[in-house]
N, C-alpha and C. Protein backbone atom coordinates (compact mmCIF):
# COMPACT_ATOMS: atom_id res chain seq x y z
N UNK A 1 0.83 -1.17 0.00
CA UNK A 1 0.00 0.00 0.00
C UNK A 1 0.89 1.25 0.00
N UNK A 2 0.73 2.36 -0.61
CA UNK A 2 1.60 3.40 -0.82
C UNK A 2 1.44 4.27 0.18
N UNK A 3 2.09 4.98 0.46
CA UNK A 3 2.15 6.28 1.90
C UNK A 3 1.49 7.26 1.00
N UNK A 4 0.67 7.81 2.13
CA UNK A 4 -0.08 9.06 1.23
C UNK A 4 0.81 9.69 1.26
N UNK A 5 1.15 11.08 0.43
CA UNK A 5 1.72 12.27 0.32
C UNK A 5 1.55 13.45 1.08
N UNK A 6 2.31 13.90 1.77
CA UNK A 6 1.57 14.85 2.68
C UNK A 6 2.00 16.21 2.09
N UNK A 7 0.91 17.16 2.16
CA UNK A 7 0.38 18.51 1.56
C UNK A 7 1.58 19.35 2.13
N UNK A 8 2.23 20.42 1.17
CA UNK A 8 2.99 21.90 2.41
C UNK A 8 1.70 22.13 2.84
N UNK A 9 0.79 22.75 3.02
CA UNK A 9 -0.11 22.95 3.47
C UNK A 9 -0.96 22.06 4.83
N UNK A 10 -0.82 21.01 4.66
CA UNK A 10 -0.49 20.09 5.90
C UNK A 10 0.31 19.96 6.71
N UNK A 11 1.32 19.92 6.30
CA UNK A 11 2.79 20.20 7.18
C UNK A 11 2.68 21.26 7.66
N UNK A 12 2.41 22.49 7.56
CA UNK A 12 2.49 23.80 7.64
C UNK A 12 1.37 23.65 8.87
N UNK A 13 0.09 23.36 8.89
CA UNK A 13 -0.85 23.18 10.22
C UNK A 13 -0.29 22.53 10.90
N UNK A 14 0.43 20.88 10.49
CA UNK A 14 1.10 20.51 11.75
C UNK A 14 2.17 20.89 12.38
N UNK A 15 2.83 22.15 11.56
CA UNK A 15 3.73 23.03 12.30
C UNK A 15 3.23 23.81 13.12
N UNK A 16 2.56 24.35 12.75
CA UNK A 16 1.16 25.17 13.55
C UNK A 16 1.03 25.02 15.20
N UNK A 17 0.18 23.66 14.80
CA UNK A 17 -0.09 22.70 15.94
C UNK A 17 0.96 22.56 16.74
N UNK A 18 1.75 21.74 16.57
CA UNK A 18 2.98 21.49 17.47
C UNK A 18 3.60 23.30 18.11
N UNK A 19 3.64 24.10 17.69
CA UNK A 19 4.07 24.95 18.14
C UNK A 19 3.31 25.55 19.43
N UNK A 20 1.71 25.63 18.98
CA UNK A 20 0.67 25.89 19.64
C UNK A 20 1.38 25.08 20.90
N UNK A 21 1.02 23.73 21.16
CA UNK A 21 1.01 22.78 21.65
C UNK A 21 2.31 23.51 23.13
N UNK A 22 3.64 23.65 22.21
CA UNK A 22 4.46 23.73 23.21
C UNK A 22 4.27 24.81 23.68
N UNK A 23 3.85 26.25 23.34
CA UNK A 23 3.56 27.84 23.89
C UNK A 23 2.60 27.09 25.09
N UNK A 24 1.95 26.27 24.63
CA UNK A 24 1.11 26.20 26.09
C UNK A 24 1.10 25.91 27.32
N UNK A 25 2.64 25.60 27.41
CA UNK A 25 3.95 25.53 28.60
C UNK A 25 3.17 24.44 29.64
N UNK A 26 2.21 23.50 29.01
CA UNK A 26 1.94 21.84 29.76
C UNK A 26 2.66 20.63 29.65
N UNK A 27 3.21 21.15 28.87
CA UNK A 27 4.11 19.64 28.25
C UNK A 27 5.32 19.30 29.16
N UNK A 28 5.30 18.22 29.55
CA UNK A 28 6.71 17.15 29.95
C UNK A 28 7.92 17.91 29.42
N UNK A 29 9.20 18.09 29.75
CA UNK A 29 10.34 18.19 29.16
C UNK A 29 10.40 17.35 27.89
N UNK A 30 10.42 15.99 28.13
CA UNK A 30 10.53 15.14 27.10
C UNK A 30 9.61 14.97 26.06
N UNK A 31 8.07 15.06 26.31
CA UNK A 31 7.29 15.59 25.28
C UNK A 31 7.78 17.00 24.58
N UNK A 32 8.00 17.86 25.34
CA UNK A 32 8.23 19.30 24.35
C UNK A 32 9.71 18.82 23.08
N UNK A 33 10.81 18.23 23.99
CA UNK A 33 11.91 17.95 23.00
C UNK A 33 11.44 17.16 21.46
N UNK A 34 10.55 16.22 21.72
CA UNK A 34 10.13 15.67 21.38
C UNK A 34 8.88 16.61 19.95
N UNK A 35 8.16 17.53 20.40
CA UNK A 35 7.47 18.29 20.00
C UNK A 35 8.77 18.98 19.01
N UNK A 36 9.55 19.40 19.35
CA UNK A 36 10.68 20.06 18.84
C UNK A 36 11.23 19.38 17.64
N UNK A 37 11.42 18.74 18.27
CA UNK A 37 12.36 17.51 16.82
C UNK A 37 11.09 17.89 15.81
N UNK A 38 9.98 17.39 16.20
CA UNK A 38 9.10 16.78 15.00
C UNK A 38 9.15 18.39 14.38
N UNK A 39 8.87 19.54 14.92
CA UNK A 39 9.04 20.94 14.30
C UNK A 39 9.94 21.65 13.35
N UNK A 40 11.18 20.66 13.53
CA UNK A 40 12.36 20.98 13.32
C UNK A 40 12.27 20.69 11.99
N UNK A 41 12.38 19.26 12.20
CA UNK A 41 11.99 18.45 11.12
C UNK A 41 11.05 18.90 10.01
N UNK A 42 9.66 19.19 10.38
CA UNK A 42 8.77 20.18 9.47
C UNK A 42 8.81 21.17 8.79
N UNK A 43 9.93 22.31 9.40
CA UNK A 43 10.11 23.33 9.14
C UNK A 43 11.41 23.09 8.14
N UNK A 44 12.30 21.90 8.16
CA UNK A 44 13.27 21.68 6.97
C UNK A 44 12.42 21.34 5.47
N UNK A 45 11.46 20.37 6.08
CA UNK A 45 10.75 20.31 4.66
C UNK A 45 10.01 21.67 3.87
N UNK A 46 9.51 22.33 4.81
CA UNK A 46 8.66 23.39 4.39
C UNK A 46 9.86 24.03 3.82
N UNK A 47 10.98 24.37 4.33
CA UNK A 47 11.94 25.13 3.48
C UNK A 47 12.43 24.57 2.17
N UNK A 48 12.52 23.43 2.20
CA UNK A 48 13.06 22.73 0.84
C UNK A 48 12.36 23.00 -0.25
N UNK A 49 10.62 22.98 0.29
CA UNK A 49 9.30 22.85 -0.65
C UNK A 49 9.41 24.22 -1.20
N UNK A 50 9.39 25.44 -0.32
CA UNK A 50 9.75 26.29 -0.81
C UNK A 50 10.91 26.98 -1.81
N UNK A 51 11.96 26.43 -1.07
CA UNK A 51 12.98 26.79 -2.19
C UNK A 51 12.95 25.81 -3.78
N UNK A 52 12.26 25.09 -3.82
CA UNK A 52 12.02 24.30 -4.38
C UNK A 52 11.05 25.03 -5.74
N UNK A 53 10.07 25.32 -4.90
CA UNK A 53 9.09 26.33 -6.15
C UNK A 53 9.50 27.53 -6.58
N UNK A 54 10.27 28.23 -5.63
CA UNK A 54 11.25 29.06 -6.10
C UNK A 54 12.09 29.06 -7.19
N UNK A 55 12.81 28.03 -7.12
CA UNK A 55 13.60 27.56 -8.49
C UNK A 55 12.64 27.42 -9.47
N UNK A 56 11.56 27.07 -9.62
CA UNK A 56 10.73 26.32 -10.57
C UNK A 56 9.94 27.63 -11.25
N UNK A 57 9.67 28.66 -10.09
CA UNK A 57 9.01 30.04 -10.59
C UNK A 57 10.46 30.30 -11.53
N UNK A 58 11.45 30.87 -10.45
CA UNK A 58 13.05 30.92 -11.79
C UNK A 58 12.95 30.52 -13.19
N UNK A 59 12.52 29.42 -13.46
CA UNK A 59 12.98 28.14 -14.53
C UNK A 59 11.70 28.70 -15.47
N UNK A 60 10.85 28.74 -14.71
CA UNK A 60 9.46 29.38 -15.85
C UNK A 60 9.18 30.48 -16.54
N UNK A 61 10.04 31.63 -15.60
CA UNK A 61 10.18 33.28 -16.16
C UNK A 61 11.20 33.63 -16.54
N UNK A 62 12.19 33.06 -16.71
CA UNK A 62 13.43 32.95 -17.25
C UNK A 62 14.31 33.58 -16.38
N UNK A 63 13.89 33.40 -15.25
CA UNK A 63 15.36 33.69 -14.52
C UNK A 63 15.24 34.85 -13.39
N UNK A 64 13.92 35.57 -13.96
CA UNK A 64 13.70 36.68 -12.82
C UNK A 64 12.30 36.91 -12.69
N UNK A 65 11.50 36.85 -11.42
CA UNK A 65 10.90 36.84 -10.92
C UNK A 65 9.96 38.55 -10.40
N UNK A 66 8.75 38.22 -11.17
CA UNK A 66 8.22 39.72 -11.28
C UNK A 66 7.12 39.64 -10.33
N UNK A 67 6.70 40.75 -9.84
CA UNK A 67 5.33 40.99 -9.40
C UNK A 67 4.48 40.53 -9.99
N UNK A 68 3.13 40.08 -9.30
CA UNK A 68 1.69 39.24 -9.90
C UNK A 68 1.14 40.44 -10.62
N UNK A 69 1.24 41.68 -10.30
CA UNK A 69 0.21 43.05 -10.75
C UNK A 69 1.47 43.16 -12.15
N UNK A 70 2.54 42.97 -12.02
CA UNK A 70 3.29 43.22 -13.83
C UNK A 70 3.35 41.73 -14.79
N UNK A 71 2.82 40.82 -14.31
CA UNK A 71 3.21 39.66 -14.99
C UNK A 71 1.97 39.77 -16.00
N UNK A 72 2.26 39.20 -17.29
CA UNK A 72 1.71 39.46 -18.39
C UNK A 72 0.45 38.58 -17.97
């Protein structure tokens, strides 16, 4: 059976969440570290995803990247 794919947009709430989670200063030491990692972790993908479409906006406009109100 295949692993679903998970959304930036998913990741991004469960960054959300987990952050929420630890501001709410209930958590165990070891739950919050724990909370942390998984954040950490989230927030590398979200950056990748991003720099990722970044390049890809690059690759599509030839190289430079315009405002939505000047783009043809």
């Amino acid at each position: 059976m295949a692993k679903k794919q998970v959304t930036f947009e998913e990741k991004l709430l469960a960054l959300e969440a987990l952050v929420q989670k630890m501001e709410g200063g209930n958590l165990p030491l070891e739950d919050t570290l724990k909370c942390y990692e998984e954040g950490m972790q989230l927030s590398k993908e979200l950056t990748a995803s991003l720099d990722h479409a970044e390049k890809r906006m690059l690759e599509l406009s030839g190289g430079e990247l315009v405002p939505m109100e000047d783009a043809p």
